[in-house]
PDB file of N, CA and C in Angstrom:
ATOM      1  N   UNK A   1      -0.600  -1.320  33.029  1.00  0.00           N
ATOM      2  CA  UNK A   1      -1.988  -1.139  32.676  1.00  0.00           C
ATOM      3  C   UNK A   1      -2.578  -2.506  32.326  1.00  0.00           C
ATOM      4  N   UNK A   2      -3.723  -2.902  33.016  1.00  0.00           N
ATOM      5  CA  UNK A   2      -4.441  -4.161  32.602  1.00  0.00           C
ATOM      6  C   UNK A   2      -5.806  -3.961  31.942  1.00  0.00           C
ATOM      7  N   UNK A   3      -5.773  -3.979  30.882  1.00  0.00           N
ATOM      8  CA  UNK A   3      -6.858  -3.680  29.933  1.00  0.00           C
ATOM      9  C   UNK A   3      -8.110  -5.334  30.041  1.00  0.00           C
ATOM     10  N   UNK A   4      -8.921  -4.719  30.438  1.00  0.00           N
ATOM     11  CA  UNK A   4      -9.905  -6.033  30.438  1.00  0.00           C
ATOM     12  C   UNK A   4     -10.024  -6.984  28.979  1.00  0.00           C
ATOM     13  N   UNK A   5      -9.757  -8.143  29.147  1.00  0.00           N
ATOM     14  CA  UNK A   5      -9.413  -8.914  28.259  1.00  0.00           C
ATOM     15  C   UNK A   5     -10.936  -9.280  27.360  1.00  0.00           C
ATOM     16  N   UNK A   6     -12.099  -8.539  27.874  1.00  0.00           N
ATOM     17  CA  UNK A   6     -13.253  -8.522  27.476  1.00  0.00           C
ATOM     18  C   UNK A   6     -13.465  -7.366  26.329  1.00  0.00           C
ATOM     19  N   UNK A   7     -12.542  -6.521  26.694  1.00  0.00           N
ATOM     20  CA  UNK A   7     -12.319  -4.965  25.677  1.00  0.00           C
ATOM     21  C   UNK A   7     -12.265  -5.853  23.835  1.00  0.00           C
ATOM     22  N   UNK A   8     -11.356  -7.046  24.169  1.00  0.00           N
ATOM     23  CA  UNK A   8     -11.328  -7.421  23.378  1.00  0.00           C
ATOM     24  C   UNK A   8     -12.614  -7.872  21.735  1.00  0.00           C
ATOM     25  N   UNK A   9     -12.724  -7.614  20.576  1.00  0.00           N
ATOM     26  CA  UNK A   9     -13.719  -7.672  19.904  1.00  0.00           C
ATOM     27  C   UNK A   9     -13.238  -9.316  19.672  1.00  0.00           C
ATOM     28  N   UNK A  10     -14.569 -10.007  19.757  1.00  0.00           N
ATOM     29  CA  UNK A  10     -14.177 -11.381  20.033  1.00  0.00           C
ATOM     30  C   UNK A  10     -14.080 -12.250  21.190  1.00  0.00           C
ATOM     31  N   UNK A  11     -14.069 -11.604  21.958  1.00  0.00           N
ATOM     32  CA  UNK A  11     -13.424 -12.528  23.118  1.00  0.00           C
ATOM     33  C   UNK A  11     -14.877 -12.157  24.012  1.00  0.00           C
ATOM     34  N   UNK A  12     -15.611 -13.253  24.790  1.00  0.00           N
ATOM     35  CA  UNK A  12     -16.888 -12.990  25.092  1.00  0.00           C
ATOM     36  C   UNK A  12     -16.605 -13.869  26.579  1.00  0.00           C
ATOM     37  N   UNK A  13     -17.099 -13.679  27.912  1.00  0.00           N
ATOM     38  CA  UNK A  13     -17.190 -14.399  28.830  1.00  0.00           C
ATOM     39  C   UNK A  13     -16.275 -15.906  28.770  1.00  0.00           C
ATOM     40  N   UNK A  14     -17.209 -16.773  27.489  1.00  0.00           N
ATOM     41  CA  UNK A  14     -16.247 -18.011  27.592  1.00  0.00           C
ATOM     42  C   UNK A  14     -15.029 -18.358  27.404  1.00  0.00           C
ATOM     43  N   UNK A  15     -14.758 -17.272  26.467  1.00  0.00           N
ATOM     44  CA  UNK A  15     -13.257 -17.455  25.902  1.00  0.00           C
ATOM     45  C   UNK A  15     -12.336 -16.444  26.973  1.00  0.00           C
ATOM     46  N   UNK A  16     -12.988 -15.819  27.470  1.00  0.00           N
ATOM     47  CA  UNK A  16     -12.211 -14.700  28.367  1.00  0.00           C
ATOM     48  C   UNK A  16     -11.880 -15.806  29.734  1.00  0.00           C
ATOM     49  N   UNK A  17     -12.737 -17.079  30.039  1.00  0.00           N
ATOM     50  CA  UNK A  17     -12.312 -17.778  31.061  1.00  0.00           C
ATOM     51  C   UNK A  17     -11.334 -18.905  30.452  1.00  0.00           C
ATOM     52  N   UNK A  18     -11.966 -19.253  29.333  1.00  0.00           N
ATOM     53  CA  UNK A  18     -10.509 -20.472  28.432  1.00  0.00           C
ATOM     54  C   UNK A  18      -8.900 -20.026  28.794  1.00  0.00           C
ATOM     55  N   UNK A  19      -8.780 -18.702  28.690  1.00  0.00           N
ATOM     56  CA  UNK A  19      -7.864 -17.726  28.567  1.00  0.00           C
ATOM     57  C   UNK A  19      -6.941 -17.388  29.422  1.00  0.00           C
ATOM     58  N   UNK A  20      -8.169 -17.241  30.695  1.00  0.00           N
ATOM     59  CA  UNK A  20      -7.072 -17.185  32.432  1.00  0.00           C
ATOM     60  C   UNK A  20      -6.874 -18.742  32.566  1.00  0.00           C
ATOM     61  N   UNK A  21      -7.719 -19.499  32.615  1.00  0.00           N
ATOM     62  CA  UNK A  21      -6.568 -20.863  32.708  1.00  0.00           C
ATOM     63  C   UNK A  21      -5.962 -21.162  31.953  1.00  0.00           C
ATOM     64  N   UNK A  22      -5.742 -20.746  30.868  1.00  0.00           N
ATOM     65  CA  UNK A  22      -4.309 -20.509  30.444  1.00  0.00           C
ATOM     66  C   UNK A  22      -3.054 -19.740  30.522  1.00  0.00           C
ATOM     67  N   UNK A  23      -3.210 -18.627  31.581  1.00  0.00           N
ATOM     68  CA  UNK A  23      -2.433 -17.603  32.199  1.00  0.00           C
ATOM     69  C   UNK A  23      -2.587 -16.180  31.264  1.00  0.00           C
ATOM     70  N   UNK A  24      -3.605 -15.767  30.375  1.00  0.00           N
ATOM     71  CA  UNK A  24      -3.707 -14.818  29.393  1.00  0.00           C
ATOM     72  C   UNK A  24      -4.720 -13.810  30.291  1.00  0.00           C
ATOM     73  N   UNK A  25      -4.764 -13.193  31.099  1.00  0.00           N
ATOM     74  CA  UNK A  25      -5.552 -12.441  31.849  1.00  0.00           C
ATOM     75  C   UNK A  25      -6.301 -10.750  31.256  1.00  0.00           C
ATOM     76  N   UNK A  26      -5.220 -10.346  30.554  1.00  0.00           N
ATOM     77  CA  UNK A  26      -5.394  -9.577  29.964  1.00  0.00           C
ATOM     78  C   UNK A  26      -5.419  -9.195  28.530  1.00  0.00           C
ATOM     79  N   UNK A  27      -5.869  -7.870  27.977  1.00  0.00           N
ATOM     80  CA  UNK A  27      -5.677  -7.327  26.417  1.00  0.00           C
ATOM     81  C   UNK A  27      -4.377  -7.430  26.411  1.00  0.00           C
ATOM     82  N   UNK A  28      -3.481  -7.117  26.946  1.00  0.00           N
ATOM     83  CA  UNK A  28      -1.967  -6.748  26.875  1.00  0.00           C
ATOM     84  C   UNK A  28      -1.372  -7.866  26.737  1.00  0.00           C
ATOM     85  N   UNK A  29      -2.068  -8.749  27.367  1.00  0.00           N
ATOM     86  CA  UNK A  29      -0.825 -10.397  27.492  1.00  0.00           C
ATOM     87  C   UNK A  29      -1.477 -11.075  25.912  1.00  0.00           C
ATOM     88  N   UNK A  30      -2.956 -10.769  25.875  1.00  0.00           N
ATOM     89  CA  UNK A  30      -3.392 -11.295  24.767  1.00  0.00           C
ATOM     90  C   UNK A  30      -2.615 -11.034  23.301  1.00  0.00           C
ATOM     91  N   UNK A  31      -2.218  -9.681  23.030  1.00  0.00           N
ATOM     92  CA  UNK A  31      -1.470  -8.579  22.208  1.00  0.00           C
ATOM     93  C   UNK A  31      -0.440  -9.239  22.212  1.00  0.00           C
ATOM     94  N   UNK A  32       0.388  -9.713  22.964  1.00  0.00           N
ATOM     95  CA  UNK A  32       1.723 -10.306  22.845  1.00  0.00           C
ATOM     96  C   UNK A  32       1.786 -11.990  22.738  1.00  0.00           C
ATOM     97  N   UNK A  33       0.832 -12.417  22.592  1.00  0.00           N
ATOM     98  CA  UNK A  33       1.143 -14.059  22.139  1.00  0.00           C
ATOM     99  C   UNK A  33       1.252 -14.153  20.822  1.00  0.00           C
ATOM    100  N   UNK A  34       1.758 -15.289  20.641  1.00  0.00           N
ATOM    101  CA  UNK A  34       1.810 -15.786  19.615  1.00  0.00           C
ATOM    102  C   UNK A  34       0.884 -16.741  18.869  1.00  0.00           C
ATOM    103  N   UNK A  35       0.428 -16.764  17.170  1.00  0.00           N
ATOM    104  CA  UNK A  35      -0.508 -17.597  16.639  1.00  0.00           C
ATOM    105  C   UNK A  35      -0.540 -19.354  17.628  1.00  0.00           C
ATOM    106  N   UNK A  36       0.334 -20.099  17.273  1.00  0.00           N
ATOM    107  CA  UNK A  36       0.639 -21.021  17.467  1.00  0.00           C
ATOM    108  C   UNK A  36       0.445 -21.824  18.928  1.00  0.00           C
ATOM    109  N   UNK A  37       0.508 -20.723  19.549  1.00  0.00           N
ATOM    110  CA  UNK A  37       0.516 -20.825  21.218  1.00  0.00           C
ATOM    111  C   UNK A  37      -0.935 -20.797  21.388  1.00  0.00           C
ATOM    112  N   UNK A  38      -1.453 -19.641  21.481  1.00  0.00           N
ATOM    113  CA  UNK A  38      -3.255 -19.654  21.413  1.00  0.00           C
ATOM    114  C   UNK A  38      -4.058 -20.333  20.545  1.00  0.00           C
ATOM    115  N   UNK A  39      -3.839 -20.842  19.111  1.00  0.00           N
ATOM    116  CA  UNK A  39      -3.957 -21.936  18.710  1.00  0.00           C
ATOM    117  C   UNK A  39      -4.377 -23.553  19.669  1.00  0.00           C
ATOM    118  N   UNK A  40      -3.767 -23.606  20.251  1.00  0.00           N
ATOM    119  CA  UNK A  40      -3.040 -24.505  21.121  1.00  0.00           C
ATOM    120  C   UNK A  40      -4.275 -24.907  22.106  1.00  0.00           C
ATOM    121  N   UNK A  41      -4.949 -23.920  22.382  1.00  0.00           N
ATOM    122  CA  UNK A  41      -6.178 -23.137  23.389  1.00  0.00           C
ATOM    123  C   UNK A  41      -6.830 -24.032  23.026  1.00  0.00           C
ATOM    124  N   UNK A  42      -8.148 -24.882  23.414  1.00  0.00           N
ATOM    125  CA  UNK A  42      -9.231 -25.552  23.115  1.00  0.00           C
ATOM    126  C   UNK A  42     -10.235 -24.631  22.363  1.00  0.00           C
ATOM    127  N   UNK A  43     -11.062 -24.217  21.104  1.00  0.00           N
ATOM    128  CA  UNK A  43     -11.355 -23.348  21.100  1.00  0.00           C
ATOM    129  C   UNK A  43     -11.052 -22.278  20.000  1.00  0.00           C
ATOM    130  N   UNK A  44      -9.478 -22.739  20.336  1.00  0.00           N
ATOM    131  CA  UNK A  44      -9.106 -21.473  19.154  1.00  0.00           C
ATOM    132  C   UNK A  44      -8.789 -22.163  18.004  1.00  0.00           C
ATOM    133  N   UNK A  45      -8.949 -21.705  16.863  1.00  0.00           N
ATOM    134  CA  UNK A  45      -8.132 -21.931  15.641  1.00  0.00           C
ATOM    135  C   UNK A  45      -7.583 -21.210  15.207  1.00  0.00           C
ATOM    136  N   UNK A  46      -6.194 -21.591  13.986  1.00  0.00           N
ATOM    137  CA  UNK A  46      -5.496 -20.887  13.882  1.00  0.00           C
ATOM    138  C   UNK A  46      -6.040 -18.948  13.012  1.00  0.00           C
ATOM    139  N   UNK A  47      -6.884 -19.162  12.533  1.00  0.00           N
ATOM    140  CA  UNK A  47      -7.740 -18.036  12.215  1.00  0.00           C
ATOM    141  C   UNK A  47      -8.030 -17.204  13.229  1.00  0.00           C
ATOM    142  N   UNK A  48      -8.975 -17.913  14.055  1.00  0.00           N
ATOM    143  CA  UNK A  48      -9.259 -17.320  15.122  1.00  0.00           C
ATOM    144  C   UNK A  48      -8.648 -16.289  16.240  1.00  0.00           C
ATOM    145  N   UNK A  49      -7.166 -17.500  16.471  1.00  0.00           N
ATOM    146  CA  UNK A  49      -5.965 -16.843  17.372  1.00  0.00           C
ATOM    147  C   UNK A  49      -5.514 -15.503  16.399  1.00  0.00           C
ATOM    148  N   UNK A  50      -5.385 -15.588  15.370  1.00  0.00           N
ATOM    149  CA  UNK A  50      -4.606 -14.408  14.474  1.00  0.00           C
ATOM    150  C   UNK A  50      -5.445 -13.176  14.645  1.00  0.00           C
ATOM    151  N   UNK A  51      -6.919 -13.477  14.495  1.00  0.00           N
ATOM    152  CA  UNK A  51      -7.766 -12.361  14.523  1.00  0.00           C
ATOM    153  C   UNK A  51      -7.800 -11.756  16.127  1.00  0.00           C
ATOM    154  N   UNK A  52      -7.689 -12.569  16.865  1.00  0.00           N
ATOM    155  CA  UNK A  52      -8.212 -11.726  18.372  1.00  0.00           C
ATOM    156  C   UNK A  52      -6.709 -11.176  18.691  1.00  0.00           C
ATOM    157  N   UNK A  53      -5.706 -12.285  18.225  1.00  0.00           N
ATOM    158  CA  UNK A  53      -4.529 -11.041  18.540  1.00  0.00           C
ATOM    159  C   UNK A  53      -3.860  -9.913  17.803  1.00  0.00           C
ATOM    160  N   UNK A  54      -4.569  -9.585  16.850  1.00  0.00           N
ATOM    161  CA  UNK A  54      -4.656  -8.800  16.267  1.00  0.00           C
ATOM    162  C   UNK A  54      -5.186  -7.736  16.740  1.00  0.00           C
ATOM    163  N   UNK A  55      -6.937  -7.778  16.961  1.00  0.00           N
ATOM    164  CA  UNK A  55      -7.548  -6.678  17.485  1.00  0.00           C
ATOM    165  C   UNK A  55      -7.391  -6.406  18.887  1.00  0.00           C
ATOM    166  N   UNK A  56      -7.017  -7.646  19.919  1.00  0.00           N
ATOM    167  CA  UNK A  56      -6.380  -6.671  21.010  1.00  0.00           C
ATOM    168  C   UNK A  56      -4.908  -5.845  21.215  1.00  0.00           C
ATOM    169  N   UNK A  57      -3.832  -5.908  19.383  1.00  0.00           N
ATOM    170  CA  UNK A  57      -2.879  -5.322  19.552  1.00  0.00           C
ATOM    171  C   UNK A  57      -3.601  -4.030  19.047  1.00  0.00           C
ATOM    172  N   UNK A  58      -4.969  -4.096  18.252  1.00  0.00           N
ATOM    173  CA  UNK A  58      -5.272  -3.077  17.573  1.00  0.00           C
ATOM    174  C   UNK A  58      -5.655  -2.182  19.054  1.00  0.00           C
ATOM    175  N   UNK A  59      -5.855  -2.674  20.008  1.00  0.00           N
ATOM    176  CA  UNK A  59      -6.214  -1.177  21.021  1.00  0.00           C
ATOM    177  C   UNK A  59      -5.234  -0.793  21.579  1.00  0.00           C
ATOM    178  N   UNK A  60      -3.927  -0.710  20.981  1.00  0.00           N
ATOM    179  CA  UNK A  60      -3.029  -0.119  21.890  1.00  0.00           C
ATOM    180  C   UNK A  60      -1.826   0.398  20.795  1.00  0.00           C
ATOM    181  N   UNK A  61      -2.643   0.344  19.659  1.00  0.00           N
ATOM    182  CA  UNK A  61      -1.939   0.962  18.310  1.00  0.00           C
ATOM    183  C   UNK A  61      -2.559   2.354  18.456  1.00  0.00           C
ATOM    184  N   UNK A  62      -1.247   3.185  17.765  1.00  0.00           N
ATOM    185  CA  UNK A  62      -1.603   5.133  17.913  1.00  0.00           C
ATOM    186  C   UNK A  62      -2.615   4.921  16.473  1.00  0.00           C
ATOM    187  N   UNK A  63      -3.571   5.999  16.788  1.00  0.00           N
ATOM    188  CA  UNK A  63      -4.358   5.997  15.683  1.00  0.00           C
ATOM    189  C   UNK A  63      -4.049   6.272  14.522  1.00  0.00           C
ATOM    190  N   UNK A  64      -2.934   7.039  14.641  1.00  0.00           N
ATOM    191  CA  UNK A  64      -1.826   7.585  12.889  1.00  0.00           C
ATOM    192  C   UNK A  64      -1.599   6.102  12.271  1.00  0.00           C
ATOM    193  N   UNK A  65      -2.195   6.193  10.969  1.00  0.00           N
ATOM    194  CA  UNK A  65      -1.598   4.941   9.961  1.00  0.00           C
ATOM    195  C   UNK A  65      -0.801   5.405   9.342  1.00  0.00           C
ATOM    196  N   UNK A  66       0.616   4.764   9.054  1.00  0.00           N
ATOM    197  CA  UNK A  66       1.226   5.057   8.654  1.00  0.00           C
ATOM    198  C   UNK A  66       1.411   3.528   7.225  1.00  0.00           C
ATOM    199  N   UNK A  67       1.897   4.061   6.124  1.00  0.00           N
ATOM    200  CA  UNK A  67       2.049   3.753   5.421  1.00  0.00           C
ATOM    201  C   UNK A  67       2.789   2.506   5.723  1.00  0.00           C
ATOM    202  N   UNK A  68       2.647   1.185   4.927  1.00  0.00           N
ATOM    203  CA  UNK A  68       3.603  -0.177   5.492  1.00  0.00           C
ATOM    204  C   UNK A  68       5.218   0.194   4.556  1.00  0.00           C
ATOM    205  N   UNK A  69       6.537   0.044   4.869  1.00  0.00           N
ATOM    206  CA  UNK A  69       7.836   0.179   4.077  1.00  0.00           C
ATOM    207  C   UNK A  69       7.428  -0.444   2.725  1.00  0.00           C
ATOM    208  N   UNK A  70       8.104   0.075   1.841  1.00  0.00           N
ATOM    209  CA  UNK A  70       8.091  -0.961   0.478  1.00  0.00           C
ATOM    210  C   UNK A  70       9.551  -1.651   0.568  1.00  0.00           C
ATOM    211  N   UNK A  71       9.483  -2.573  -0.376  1.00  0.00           N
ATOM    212  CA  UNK A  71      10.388  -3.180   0.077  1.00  0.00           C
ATOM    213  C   UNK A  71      11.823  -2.901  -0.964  1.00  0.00           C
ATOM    214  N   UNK A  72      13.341  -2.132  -0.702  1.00  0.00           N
ATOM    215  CA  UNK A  72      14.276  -1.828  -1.591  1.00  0.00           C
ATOM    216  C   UNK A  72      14.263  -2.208  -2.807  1.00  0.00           C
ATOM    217  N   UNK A  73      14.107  -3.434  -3.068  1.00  0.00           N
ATOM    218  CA  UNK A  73      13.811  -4.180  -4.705  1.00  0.00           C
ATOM    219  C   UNK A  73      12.755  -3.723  -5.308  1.00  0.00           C
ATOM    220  N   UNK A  74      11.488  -3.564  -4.651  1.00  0.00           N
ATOM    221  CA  UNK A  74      10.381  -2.723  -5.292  1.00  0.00           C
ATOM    222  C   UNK A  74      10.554  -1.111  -5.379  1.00  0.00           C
ATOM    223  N   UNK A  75      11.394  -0.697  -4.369  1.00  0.00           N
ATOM    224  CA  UNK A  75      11.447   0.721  -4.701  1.00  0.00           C
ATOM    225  C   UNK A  75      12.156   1.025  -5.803  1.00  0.00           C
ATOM    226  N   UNK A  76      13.546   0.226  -5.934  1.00  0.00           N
ATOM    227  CA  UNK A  76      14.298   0.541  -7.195  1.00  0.00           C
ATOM    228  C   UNK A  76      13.365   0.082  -8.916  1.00  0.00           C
ATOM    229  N   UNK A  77      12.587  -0.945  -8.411  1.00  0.00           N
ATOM    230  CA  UNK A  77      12.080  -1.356 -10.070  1.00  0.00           C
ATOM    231  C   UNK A  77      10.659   0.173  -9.982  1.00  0.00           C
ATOM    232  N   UNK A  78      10.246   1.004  -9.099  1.00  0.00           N
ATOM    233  CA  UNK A  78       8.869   2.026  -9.601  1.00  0.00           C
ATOM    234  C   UNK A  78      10.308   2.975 -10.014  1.00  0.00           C
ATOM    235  N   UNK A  79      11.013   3.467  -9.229  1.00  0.00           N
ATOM    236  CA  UNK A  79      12.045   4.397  -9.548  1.00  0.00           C
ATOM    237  C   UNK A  79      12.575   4.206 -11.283  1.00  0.00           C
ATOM    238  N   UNK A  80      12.859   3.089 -11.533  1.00  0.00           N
ATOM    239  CA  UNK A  80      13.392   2.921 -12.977  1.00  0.00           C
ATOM    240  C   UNK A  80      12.131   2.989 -13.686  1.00  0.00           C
ATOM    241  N   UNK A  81      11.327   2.302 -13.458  1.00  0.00           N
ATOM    242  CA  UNK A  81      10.223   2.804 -14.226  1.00  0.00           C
ATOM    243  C   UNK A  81       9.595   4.368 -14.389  1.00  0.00           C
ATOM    244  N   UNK A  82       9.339   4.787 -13.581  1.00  0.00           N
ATOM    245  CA  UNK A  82       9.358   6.260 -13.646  1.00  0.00           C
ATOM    246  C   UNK A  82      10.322   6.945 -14.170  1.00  0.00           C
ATOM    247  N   UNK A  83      11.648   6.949 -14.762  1.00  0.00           N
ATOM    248  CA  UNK A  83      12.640   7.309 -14.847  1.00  0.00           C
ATOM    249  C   UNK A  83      12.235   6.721 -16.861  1.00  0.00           C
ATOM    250  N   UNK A  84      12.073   5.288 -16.778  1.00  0.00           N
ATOM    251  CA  UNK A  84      11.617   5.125 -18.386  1.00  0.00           C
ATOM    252  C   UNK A  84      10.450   6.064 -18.896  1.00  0.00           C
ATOM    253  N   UNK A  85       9.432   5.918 -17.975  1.00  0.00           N
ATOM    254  CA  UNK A  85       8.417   6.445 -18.616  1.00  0.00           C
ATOM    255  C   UNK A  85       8.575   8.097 -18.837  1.00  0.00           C
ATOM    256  N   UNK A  86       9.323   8.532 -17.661  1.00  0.00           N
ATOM    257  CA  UNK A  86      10.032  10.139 -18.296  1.00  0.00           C
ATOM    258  C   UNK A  86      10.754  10.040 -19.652  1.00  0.00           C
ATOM    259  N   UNK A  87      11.802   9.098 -19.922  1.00  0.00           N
ATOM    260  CA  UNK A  87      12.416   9.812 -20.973  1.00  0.00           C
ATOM    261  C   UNK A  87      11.630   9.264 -22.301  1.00  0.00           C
ATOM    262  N   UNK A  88      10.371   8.064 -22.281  1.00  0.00           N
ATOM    263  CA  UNK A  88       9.286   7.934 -23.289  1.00  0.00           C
ATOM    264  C   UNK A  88       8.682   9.035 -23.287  1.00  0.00           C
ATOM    265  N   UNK A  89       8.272   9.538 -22.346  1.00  0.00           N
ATOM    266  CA  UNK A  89       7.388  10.726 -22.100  1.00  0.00           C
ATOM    267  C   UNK A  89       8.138  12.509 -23.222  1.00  0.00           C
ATOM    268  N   UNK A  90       9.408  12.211 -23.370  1.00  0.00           N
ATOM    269  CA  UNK A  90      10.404  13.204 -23.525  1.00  0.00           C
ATOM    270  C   UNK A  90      10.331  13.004 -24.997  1.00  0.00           C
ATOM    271  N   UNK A  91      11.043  11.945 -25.421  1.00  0.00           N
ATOM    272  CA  UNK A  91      10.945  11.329 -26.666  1.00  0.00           C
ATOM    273  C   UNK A  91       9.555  11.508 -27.576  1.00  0.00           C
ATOM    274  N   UNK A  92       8.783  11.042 -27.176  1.00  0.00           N
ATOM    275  CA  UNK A  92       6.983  11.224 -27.675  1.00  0.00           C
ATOM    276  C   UNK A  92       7.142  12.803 -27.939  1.00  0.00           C
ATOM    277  N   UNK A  93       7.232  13.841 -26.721  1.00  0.00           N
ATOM    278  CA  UNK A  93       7.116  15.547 -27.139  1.00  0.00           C
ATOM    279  C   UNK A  93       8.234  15.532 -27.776  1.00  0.00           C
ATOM    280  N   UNK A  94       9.182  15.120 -27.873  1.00  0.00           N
ATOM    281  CA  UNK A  94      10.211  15.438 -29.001  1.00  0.00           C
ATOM    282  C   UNK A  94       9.641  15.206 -30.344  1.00  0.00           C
ATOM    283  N   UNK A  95       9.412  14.193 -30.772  1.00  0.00           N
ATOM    284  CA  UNK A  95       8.337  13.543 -31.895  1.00  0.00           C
ATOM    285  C   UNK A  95       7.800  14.134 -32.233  1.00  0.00           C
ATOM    286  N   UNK A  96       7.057  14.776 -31.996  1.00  0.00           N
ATOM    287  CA  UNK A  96       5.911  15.380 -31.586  1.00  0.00           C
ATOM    288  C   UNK A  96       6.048  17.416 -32.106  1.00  0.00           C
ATOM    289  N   UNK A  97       7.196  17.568 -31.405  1.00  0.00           N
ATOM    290  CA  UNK A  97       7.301  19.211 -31.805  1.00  0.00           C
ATOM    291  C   UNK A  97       8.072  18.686 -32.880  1.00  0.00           C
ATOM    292  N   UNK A  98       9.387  17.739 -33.250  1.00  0.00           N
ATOM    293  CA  UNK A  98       9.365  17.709 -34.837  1.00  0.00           C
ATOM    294  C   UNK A  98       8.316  17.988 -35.995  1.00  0.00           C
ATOM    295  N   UNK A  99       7.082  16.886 -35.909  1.00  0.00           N
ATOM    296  CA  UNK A  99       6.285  17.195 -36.499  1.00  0.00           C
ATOM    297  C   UNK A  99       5.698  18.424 -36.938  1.00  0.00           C
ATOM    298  N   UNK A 100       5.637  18.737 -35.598  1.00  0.00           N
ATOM    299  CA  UNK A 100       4.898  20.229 -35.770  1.00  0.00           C
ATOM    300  C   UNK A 100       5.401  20.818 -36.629  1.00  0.00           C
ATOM    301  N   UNK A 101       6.853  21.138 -35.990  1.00  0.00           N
ATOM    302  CA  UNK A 101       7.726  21.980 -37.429  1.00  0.00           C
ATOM    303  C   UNK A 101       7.961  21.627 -38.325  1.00  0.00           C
ATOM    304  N   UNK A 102       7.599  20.471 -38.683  1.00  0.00           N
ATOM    305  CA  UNK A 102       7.992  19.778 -40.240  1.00  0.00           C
ATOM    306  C   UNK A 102       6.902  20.339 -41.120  1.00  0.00           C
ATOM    307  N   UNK A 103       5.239  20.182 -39.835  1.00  0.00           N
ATOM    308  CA  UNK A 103       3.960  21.074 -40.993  1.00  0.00           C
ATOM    309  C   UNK A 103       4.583  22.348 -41.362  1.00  0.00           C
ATOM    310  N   UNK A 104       4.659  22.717 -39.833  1.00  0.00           N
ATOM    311  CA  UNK A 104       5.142  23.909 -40.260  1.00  0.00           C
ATOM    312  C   UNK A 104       6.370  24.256 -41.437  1.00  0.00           C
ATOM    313  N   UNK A 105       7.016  23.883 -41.239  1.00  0.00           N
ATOM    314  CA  UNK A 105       7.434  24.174 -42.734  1.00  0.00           C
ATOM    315  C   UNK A 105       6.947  24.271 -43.884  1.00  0.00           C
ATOM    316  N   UNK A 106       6.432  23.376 -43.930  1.00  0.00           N
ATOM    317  CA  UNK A 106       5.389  23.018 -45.109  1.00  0.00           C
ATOM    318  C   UNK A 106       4.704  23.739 -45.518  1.00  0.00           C
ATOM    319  N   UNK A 107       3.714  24.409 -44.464  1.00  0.00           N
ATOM    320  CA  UNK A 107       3.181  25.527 -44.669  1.00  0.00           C
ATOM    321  C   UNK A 107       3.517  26.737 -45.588  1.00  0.00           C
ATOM    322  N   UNK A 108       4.710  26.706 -44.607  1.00  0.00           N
ATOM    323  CA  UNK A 108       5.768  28.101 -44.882  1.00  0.00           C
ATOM    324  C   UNK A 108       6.013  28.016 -46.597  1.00  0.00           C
ATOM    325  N   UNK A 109       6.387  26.725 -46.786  1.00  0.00           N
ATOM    326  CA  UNK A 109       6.951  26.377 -48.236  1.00  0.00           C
ATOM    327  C   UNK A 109       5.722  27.087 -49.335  1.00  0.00           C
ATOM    328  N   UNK A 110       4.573  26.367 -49.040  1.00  0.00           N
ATOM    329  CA  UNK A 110       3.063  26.573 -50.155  1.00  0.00           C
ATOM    330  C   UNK A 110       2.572  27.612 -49.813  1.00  0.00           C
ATOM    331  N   UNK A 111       3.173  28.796 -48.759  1.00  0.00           N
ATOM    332  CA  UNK A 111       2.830  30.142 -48.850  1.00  0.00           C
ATOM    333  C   UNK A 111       3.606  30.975 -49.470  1.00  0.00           C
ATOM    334  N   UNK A 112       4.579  30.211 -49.608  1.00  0.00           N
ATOM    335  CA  UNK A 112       6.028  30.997 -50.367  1.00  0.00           C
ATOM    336  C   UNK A 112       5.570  30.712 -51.584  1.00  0.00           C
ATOM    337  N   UNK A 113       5.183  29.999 -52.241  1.00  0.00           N
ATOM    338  CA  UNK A 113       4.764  29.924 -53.863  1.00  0.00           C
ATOM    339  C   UNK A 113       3.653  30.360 -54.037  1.00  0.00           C
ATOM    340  N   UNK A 114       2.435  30.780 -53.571  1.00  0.00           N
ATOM    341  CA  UNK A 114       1.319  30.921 -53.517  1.00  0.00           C
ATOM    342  C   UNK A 114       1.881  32.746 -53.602  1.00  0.00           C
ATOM    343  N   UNK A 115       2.339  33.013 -52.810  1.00  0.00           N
ATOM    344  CA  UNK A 115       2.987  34.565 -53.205  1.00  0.00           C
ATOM    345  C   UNK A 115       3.355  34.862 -54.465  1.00  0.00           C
ATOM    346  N   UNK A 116       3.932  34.156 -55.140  1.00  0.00           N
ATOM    347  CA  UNK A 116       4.704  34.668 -56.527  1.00  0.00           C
ATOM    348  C   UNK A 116       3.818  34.727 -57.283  1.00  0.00           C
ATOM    349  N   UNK A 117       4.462  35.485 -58.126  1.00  0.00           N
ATOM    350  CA  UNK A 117       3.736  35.592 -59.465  1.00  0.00           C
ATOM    351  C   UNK A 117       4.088  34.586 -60.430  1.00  0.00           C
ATOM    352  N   UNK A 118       3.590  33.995 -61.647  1.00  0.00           N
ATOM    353  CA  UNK A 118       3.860  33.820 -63.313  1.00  0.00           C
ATOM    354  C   UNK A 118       4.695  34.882 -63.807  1.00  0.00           C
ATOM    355  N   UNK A 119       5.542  34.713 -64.403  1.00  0.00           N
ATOM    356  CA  UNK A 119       5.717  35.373 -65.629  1.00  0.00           C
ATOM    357  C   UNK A 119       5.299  34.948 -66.488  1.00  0.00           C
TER     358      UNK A 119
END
């Protein structure tokens, strides 16, 4: 498949002729160079080259985005963290229903005397 190298966003008549004399004829050949090489181009800079080969790999990318990998070292430090913040999370409601029952007791205690009588 030869995708017109004009499909390209960026690439306009002049640069689409810079391009075949340089042997880049198409979106597809464009998609597969490298920064450094098209760089190289009269024309291009290194910005430049990154962006157009970018968006002519972008027309031949499936439209599903998929999430980028994280990387093992980052997965293990959210995992431990999540794993701390559970058993803070545990600890705090532990704390927490102590209290409760400690009022509660308390309660219990100054209703228990509040019942009795004087002799």
């Amino acid at each position: 498949m030869n995708t017109p190298i004009l499909n390209v966003r960026g690439i306009g008549p002049a640069a689409a002729t810079l391009l075949a004399e340089n042997g880049i004829s198409s979106a597809e050949q464009l998609a597969q160079q490298k920064v450094g090489t098209l760089a190289a181009i009269k024309g291009f800079s290194e910005t430049r080259a990154r962006q157009v080969i970018a968006d002519a790999a972008a027309l031949f990318t499936t439209s599903t985005v998929s999430k980028p990998e994280e990387p093992a070292a980052k997965k293990e430090q959210r995992a431990e963290k999540q794993k701390t913040d559970k058993k803070s999370a545990t600890k705090k409601a532990a704390k927490k229903g102590n209290k409760k029952s400690s009022a509660q007791k308390t309660k219990k205690k100054k209703k228990g005397k509040k019942g009795k009588k004087k002799k």
